[in-house]
C-alpha atoms as a PDB file:
ATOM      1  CA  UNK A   1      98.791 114.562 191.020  1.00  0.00           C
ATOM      2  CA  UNK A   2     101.796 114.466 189.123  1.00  0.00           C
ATOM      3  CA  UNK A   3     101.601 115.490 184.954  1.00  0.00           C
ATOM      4  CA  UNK A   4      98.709 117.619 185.695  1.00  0.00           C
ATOM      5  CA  UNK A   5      99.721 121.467 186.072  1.00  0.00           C
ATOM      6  CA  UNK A   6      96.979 124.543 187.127  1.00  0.00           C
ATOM      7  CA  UNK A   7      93.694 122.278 186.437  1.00  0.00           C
ATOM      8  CA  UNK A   8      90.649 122.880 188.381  1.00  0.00           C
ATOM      9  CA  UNK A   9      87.659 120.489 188.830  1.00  0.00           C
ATOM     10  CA  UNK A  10      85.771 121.962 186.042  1.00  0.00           C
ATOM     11  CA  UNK A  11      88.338 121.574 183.462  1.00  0.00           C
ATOM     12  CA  UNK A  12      89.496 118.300 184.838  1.00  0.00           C
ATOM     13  CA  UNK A  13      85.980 116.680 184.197  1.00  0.00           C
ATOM     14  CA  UNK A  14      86.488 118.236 180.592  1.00  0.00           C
ATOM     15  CA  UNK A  15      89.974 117.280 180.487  1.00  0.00           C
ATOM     16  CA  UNK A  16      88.839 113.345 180.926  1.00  0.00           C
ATOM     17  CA  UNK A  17      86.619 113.612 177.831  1.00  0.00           C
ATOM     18  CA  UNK A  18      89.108 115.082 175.081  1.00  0.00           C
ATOM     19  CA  UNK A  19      90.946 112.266 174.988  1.00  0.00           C
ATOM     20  CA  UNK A  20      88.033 110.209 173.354  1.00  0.00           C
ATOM     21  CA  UNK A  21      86.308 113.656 171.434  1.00  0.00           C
ATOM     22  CA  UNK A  22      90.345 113.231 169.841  1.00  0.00           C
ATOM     23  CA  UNK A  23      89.733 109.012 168.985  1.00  0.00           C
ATOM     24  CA  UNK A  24      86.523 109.888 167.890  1.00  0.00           C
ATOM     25  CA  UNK A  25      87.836 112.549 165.226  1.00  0.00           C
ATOM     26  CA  UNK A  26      91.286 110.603 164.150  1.00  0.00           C
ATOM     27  CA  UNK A  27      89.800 109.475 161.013  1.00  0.00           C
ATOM     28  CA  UNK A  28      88.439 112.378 160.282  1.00  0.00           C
ATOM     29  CA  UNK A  29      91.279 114.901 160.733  1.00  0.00           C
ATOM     30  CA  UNK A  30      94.489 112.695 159.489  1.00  0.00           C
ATOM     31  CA  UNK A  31      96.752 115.277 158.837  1.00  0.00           C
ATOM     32  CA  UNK A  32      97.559 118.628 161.267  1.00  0.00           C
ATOM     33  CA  UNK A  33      96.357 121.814 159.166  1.00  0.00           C
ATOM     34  CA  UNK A  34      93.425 120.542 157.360  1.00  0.00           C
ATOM     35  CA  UNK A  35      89.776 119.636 157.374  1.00  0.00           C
ATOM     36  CA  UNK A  36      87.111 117.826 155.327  1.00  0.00           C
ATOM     37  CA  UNK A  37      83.809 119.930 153.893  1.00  0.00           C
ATOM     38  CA  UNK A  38      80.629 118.456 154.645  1.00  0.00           C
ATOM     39  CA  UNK A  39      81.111 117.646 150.417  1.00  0.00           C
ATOM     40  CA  UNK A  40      84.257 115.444 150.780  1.00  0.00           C
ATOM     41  CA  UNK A  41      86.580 118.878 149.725  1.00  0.00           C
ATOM     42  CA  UNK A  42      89.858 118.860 151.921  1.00  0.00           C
ATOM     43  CA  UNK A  43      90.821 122.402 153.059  1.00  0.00           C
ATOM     44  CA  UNK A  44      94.310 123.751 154.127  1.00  0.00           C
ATOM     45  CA  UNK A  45      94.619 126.832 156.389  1.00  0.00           C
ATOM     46  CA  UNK A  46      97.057 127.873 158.818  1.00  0.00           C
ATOM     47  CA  UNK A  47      97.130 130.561 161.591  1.00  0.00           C
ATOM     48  CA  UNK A  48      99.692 133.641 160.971  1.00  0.00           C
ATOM     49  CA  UNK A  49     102.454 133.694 164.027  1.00  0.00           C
ATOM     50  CA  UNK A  50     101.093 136.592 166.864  1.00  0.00           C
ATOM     51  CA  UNK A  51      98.156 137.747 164.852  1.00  0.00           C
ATOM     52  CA  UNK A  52      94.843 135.928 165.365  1.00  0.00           C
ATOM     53  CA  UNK A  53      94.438 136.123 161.339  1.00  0.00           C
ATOM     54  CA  UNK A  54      94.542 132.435 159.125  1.00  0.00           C
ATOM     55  CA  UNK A  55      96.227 131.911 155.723  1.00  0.00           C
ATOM     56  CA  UNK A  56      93.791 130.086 153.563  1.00  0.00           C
ATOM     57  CA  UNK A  57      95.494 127.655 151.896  1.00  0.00           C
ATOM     58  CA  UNK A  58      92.715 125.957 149.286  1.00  0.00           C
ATOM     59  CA  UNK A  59      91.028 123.366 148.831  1.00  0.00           C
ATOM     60  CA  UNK A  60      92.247 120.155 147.294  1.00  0.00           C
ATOM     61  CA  UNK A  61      90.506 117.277 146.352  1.00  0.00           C
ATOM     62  CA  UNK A  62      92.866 114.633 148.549  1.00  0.00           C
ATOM     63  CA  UNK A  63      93.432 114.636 152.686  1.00  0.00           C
ATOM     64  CA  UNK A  64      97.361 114.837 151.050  1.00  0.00           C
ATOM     65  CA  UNK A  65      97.634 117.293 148.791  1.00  0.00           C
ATOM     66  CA  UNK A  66      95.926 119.353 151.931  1.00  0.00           C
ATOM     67  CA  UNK A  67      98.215 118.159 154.006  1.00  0.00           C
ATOM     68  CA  UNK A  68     101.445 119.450 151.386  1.00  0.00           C
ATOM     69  CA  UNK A  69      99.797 122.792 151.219  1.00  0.00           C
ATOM     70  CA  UNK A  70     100.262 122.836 154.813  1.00  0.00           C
ATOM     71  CA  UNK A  71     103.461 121.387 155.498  1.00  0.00           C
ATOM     72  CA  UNK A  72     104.969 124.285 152.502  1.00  0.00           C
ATOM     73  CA  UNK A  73     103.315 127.107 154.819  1.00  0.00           C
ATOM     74  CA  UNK A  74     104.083 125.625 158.019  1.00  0.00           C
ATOM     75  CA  UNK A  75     107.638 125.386 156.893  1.00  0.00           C
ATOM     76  CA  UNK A  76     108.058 128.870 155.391  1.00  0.00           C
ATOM     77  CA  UNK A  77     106.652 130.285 158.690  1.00  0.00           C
ATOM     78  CA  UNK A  78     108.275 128.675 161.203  1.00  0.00           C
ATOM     79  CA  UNK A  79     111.642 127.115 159.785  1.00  0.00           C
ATOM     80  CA  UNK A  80     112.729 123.650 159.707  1.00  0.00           C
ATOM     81  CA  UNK A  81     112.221 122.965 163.382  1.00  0.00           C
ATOM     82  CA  UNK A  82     108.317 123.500 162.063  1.00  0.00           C
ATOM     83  CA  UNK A  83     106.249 119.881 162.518  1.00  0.00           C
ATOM     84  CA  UNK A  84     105.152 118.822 159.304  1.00  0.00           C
ATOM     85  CA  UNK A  85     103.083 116.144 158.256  1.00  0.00           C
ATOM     86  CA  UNK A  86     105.947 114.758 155.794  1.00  0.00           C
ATOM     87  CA  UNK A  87     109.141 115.237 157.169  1.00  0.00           C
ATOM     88  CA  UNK A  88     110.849 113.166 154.614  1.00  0.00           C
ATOM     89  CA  UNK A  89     109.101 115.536 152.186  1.00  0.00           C
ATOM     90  CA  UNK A  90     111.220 118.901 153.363  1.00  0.00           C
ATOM     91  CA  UNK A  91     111.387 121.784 151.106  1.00  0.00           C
ATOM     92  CA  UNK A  92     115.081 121.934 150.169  1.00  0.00           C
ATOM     93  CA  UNK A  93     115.557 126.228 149.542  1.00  0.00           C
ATOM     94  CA  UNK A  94     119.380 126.251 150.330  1.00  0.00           C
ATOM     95  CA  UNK A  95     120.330 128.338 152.859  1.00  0.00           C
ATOM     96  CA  UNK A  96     117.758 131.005 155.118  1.00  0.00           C
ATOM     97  CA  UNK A  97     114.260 131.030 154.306  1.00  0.00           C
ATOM     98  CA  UNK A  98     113.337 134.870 152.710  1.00  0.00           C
ATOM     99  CA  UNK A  99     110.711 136.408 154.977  1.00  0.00           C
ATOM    100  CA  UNK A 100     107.559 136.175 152.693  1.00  0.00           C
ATOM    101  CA  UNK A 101     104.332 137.618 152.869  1.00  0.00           C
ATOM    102  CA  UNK A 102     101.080 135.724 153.705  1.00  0.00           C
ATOM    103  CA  UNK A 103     100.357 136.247 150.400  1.00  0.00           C
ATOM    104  CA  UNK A 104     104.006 134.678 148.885  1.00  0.00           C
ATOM    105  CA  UNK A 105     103.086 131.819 151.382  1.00  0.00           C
ATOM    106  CA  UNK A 106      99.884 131.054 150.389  1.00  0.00           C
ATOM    107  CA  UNK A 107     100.459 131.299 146.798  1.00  0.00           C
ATOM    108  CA  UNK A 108     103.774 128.919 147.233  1.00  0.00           C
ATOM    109  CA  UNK A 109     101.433 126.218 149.368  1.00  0.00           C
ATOM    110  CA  UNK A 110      98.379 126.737 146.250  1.00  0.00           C
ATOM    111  CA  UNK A 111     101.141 125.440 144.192  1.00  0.00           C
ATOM    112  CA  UNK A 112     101.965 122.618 145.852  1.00  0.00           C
ATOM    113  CA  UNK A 113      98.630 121.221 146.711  1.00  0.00           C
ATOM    114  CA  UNK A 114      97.717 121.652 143.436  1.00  0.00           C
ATOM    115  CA  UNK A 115     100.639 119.961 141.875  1.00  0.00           C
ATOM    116  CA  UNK A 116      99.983 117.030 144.142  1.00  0.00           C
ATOM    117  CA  UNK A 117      96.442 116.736 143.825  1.00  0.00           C
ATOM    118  CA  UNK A 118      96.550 116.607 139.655  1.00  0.00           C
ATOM    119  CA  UNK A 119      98.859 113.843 140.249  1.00  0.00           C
ATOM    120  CA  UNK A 120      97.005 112.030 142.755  1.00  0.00           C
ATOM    121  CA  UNK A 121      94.187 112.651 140.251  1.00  0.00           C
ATOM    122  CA  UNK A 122      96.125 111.107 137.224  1.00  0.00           C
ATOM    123  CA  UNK A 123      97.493 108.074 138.950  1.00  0.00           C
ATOM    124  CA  UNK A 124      92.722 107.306 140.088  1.00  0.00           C
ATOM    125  CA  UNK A 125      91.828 104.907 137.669  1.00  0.00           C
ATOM    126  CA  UNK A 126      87.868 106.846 136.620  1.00  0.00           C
ATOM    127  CA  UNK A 127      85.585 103.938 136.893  1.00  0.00           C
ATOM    128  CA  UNK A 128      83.046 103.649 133.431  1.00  0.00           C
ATOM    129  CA  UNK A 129      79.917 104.472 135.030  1.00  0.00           C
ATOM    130  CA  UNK A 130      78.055 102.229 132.642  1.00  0.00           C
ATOM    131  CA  UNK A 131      79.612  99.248 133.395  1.00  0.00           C
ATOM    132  CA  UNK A 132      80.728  99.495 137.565  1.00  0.00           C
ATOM    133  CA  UNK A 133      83.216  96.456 137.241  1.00  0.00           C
ATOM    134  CA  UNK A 134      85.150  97.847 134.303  1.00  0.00           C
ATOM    135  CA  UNK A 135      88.035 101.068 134.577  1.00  0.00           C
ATOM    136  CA  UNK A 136      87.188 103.798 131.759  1.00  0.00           C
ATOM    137  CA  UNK A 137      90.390 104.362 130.005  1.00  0.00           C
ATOM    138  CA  UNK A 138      90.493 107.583 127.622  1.00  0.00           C
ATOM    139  CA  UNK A 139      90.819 106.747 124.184  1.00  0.00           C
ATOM    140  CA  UNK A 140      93.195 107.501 121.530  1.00  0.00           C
ATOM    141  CA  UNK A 141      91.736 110.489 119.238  1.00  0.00           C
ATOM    142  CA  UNK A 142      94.210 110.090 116.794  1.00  0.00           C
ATOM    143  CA  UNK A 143      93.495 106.207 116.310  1.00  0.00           C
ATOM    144  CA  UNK A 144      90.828 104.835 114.168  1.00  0.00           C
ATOM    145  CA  UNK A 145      88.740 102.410 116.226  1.00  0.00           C
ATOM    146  CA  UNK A 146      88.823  98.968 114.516  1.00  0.00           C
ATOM    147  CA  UNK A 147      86.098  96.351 115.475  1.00  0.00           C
ATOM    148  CA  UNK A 148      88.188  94.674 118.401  1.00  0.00           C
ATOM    149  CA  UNK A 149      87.924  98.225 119.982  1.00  0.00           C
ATOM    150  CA  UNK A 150      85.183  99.043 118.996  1.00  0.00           C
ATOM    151  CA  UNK A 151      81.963  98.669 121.586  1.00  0.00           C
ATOM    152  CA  UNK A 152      78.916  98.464 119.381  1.00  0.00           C
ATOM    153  CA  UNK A 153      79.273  94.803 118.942  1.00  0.00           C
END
């Protein structure tokens, strides 16, 4: 049996089913580092190198801002030879990473998350929940509403 290294007949029976248990949760889990709430929240948290401790990393309203939270504590961790979820999306810090604390990392991946999910937020069109088929736009305070805009016709 070449590929297969120390298995035994228990773990090879088990070893046959992860491959589908892994299909079956691809939708779920799309990024490495994060999981979705039974409510639809996204959470970020990563293990600490040789201590059996996690970083919690937040939780974000979008599989990607989860996902950036990740990849920014992955990378401060482990280095650039870390595997990220964006590549292309590499923190540029010039030079050697500064040994930080959990708590530097966590509050440096909290910042990005959030910074991408209030722009994934501002570029969702809110749907008016009145009408279904029409997008809610916010309205101009500082405008008077004239009867063209206006929707008491």
């Amino acid at each position: 049996m070449e590929g297969i290294c120390c298995t035994t007949s228990s773990t090879s029976s088990s070893s046959t089913e992860n491959p589908s248990k892994r299909k079956q949760r691809q939708p779920d889990k799309p990024y490495r580092g994060i999981r979705m709430r039974k409510w639809g929240k996204w959470v970020a948290e990563i293990r600490e190198p040789n201590k059996r401790s996690r970083i919690w990393l937040g939780s974000y309203s979008s599989p990607v801002a989860a996902a950036r939270a990740y990849d920014t504590a992955v990378f401060y961790l482990r280095g650039p030879s870390a595997r990220l979820n964006f590549p292309d999306c590499a923190i540029e810090d010039g030079g050697g990473l500064p040994d930080l604390s959990a708590a530097a990392i966590r509050k440096k991946a909290t910042e990005v998350g959030a910074r991408v999910d209030a722009l994934q937020a501002a570029d969702r069109p809110r749907l008016d929940s009145n009408n279904p088929g029409r997008v809610y736009e916010k309205p101009d305070l500082n405008e008077y509403p004239t009867p063209e805009t206006s929707e008491d016709n």
